[in-house]
C-alpha atoms as a PDB file:
ATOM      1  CA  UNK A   1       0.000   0.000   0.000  1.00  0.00           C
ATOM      2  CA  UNK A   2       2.899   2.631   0.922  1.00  0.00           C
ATOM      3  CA  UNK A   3       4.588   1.606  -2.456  1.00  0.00           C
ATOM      4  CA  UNK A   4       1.356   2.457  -4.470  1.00  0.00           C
ATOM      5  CA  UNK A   5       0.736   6.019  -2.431  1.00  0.00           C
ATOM      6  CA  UNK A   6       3.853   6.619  -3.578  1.00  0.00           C
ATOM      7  CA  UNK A   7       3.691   5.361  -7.053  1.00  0.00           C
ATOM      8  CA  UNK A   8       0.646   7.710  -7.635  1.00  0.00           C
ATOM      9  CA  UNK A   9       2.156  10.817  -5.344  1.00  0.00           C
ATOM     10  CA  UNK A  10       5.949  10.872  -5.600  1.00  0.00           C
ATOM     11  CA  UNK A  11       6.324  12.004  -9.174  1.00  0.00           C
ATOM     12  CA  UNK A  12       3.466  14.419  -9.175  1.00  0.00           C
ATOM     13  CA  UNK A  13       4.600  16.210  -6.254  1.00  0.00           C
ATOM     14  CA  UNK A  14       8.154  16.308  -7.148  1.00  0.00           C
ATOM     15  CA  UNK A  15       7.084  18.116 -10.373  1.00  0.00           C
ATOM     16  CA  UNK A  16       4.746  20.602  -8.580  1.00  0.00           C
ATOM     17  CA  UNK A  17       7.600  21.275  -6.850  1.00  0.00           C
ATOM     18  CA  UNK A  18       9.922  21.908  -9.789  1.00  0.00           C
ATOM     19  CA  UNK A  19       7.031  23.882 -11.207  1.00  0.00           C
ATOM     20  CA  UNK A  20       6.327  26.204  -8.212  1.00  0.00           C
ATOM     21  CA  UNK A  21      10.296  26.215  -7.456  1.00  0.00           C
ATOM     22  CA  UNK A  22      11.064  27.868 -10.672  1.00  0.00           C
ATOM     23  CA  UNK A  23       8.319  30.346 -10.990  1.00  0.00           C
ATOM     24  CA  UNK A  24       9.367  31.435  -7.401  1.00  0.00           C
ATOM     25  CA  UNK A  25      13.098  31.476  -7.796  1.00  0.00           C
ATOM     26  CA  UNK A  26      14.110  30.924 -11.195  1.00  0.00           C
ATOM     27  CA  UNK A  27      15.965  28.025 -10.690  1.00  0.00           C
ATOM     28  CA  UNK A  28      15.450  24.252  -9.821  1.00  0.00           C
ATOM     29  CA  UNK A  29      17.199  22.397  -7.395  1.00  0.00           C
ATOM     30  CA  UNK A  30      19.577  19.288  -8.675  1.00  0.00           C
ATOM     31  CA  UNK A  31      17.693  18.143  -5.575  1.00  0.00           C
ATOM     32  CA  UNK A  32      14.201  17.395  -7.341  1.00  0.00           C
ATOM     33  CA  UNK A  33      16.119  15.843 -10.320  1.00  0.00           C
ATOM     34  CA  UNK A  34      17.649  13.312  -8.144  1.00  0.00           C
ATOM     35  CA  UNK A  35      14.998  12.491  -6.128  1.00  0.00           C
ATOM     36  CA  UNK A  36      12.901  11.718  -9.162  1.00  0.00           C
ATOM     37  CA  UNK A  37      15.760   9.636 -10.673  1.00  0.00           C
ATOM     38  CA  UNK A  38      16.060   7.793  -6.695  1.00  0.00           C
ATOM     39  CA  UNK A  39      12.374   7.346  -6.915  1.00  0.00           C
ATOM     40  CA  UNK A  40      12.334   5.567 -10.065  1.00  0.00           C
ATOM     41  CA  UNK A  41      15.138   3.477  -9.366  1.00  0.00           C
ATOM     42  CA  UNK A  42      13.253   2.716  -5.685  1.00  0.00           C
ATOM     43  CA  UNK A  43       9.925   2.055  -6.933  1.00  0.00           C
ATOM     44  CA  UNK A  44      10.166   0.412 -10.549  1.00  0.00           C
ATOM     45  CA  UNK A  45      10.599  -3.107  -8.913  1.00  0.00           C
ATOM     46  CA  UNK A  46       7.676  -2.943  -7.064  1.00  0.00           C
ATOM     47  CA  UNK A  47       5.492  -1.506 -10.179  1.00  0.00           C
ATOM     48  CA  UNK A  48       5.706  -4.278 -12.553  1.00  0.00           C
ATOM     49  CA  UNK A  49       7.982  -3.285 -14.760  1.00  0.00           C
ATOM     50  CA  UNK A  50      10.065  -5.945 -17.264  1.00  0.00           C
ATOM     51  CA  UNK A  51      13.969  -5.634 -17.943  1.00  0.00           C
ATOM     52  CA  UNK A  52      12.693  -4.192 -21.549  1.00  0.00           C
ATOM     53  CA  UNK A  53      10.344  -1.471 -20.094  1.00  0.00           C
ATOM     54  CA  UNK A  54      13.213  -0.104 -17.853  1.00  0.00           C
ATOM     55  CA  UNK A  55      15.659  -0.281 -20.051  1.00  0.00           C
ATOM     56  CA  UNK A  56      12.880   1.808 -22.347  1.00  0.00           C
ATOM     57  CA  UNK A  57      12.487   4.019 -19.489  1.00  0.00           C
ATOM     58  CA  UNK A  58      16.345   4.506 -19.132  1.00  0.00           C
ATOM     59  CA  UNK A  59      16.838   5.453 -23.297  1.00  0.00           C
ATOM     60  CA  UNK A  60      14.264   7.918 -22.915  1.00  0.00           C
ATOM     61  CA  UNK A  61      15.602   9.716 -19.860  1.00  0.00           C
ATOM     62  CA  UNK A  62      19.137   9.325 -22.136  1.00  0.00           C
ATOM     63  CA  UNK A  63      18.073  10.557 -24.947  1.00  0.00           C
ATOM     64  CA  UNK A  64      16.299  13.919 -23.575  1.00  0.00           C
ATOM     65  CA  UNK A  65      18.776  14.824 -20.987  1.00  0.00           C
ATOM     66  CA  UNK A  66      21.397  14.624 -24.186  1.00  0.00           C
ATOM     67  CA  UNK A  67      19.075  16.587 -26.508  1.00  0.00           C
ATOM     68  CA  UNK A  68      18.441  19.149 -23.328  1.00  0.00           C
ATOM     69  CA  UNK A  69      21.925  19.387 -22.984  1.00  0.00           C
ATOM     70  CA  UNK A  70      22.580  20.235 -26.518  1.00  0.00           C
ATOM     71  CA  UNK A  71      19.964  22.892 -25.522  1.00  0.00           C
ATOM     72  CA  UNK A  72      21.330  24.260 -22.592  1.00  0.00           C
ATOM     73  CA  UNK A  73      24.538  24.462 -24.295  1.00  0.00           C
ATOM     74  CA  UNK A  74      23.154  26.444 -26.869  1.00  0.00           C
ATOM     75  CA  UNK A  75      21.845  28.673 -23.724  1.00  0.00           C
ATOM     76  CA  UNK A  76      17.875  28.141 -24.609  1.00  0.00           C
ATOM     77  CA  UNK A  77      17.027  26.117 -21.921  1.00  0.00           C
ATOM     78  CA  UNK A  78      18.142  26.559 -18.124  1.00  0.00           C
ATOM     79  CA  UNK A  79      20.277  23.477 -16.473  1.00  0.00           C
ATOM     80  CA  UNK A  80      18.024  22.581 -13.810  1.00  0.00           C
ATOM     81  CA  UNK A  81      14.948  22.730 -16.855  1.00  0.00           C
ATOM     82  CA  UNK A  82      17.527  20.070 -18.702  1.00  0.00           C
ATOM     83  CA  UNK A  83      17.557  17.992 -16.187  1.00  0.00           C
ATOM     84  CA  UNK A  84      13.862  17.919 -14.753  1.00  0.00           C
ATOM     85  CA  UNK A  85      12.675  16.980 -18.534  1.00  0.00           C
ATOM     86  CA  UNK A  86      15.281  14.182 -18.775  1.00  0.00           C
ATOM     87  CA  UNK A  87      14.213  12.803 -15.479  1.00  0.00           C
ATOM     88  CA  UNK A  88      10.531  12.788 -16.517  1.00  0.00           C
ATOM     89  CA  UNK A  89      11.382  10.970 -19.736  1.00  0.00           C
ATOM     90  CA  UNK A  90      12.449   8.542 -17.170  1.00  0.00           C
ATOM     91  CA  UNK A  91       9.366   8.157 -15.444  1.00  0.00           C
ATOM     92  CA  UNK A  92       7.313   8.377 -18.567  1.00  0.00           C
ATOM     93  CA  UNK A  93       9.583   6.286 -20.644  1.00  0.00           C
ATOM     94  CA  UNK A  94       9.029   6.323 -24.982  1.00  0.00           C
ATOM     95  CA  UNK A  95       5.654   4.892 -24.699  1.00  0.00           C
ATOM     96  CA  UNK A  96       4.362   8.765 -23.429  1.00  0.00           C
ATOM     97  CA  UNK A  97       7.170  10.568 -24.763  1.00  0.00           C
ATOM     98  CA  UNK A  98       6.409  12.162 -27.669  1.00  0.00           C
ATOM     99  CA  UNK A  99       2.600  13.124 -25.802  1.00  0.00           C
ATOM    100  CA  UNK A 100       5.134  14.481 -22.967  1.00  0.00           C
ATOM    101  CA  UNK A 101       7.005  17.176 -25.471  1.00  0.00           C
ATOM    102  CA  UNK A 102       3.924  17.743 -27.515  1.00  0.00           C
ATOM    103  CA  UNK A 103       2.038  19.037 -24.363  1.00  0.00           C
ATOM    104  CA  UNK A 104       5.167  20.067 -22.798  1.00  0.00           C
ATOM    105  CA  UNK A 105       5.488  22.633 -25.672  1.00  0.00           C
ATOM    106  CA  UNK A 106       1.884  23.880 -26.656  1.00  0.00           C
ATOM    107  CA  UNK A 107       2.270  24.929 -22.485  1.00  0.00           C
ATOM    108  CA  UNK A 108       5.528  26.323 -22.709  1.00  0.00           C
ATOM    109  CA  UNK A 109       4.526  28.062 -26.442  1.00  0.00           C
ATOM    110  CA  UNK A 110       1.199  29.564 -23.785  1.00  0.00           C
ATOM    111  CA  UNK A 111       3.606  30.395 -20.901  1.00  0.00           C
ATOM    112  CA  UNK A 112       5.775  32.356 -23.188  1.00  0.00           C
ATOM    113  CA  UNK A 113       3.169  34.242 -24.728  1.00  0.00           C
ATOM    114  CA  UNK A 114       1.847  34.895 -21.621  1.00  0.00           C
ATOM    115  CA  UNK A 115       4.844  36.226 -19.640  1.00  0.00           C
ATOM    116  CA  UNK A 116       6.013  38.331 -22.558  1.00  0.00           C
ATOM    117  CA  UNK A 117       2.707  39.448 -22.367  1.00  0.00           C
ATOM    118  CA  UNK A 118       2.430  40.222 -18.874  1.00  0.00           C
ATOM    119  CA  UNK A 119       6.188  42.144 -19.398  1.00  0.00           C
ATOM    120  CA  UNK A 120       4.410  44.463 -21.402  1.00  0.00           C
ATOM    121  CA  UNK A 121       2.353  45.804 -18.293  1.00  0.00           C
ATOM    122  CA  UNK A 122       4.057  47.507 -15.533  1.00  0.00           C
ATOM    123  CA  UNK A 123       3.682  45.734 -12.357  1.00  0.00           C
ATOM    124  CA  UNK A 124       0.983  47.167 -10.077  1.00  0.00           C
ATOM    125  CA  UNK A 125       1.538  49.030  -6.877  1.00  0.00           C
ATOM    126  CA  UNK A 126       0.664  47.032  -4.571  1.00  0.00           C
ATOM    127  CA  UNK A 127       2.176  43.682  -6.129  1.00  0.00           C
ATOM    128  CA  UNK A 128       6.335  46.020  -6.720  1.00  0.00           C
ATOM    129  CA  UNK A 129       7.311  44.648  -3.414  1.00  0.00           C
ATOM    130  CA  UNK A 130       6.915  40.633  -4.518  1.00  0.00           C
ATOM    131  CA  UNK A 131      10.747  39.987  -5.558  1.00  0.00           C
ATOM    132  CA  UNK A 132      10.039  36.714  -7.465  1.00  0.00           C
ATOM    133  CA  UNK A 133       6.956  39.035  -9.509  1.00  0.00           C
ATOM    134  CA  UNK A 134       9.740  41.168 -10.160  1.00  0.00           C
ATOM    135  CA  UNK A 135      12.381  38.875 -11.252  1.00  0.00           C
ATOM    136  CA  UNK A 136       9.404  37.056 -13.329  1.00  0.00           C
ATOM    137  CA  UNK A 137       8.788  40.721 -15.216  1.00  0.00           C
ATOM    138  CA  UNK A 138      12.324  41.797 -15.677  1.00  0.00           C
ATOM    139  CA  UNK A 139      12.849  41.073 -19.177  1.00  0.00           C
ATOM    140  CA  UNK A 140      16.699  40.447 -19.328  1.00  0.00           C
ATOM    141  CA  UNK A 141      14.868  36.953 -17.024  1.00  0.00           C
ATOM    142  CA  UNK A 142      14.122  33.799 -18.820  1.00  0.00           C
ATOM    143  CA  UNK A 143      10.954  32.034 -18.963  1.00  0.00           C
ATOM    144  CA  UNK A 144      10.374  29.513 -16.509  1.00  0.00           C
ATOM    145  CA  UNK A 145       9.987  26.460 -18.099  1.00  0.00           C
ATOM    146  CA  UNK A 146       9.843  24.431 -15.404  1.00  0.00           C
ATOM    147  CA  UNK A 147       6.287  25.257 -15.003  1.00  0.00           C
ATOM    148  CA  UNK A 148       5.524  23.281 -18.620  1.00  0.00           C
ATOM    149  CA  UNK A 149       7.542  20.516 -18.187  1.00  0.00           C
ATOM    150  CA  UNK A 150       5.665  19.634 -14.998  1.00  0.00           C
ATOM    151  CA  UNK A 151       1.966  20.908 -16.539  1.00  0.00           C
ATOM    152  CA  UNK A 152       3.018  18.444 -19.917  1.00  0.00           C
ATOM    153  CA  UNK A 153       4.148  15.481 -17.380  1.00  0.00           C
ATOM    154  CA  UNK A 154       0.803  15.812 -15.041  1.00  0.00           C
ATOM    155  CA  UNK A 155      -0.964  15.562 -18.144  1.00  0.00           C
ATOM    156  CA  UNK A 156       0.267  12.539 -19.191  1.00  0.00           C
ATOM    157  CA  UNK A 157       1.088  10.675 -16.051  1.00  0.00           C
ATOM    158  CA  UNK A 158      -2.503   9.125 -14.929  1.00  0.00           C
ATOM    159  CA  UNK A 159      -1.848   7.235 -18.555  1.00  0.00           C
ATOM    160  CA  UNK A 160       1.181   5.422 -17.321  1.00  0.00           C
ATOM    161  CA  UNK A 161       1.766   2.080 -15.915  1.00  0.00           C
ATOM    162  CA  UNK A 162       3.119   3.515 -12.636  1.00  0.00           C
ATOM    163  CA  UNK A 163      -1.322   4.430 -12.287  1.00  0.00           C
ATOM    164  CA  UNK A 164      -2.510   1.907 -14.111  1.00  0.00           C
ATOM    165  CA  UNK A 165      -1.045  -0.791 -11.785  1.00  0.00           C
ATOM    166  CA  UNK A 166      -2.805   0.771  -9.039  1.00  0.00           C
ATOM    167  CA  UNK A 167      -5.411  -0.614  -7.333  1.00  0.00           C
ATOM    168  CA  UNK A 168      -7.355   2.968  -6.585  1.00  0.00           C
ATOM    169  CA  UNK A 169     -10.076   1.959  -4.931  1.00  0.00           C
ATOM    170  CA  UNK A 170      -8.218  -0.501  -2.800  1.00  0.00           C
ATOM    171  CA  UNK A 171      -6.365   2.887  -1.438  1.00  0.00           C
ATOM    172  CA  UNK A 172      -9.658   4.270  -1.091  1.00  0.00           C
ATOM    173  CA  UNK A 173     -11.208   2.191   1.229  1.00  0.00           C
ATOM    174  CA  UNK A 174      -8.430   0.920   2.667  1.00  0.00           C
END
């Protein structure tokens, strides 16, 4: 029972985290990253996983954090963004990847708009002394992406095995 509440809690909150961390700050923590990549190392025994499906699950956390790195290099993405998408890939493995960057970008494509947006506007009064408001309008800031790679995984992650294993309303009543 602990093993499924955390199978159907762990990953979600660890990306509402990343989400609300980088909105806040502007930044998230290597932390998050590696306690999703623990997680998934900790809990894919118990989830019914085969040797194929992790080593699936493995390729497509490879594969993004190298194509995110090739992006951060190029300095359009931020580090801690880089490596919060590659450690969703892991979770979500290639069966939900390419839903996980489709959604991932029509929300990022929506943020952007609507920060840029929102830069237009001066800040109200009574909102100029909020310092991460500030840092979100400056415009020299980035956009914090985190927010749509967590939105894009949420989206797709009651579709996975990790929730369809689940026995929900064996949780429910106990």
């Amino acid at each position: 029972m602990i093993v499924d509440l955390l199978r159907i809690s762990l990953f979600p909150a660890l990306m509402a985290f990343a989400a609300a961390s980088d909105l806040i700050t502007m930044t998230i923590s290597n932390r998050v990253s590696l306690l999703l990549v623990v997680g998934f190392a900790l809990l894919v025994p118990f989830s019914g996983f085969g040797a194929y499906d992790v080593l699936s699950h493995v390729g497509a956390g490879a594969a993004v954090l190298t194509v995110a790195f090739a992006c951060f290099a190029m300095g359009w993405i931020g580090g801690g963004d880089a490596k919060v998408a590659a450690a969703a890939a892991l979770w979500l493995g290639f069966e939900h990847l390419l839903d996980y960057l489709l959604y991932t970008s029509l929300f990022g494509g929506a943020l952007t708009l609507l920060i840029l947006s929102f830069r237009q506007w001066p800040v109200p009064y009574p909102l100029v002394g909020q310092s991460w408001l500030l840092r979100l309008h400056d415009r020299e800031t980035g956009i914090p992406y985190g927010i749509a790679l967590a939105t894009g995984a949420l989206m797709i992650y009651p579709q996975t095995q990790w929730i369809r294993g689940v026995d929900l309303a064996r949780l429910a009543w106990g």
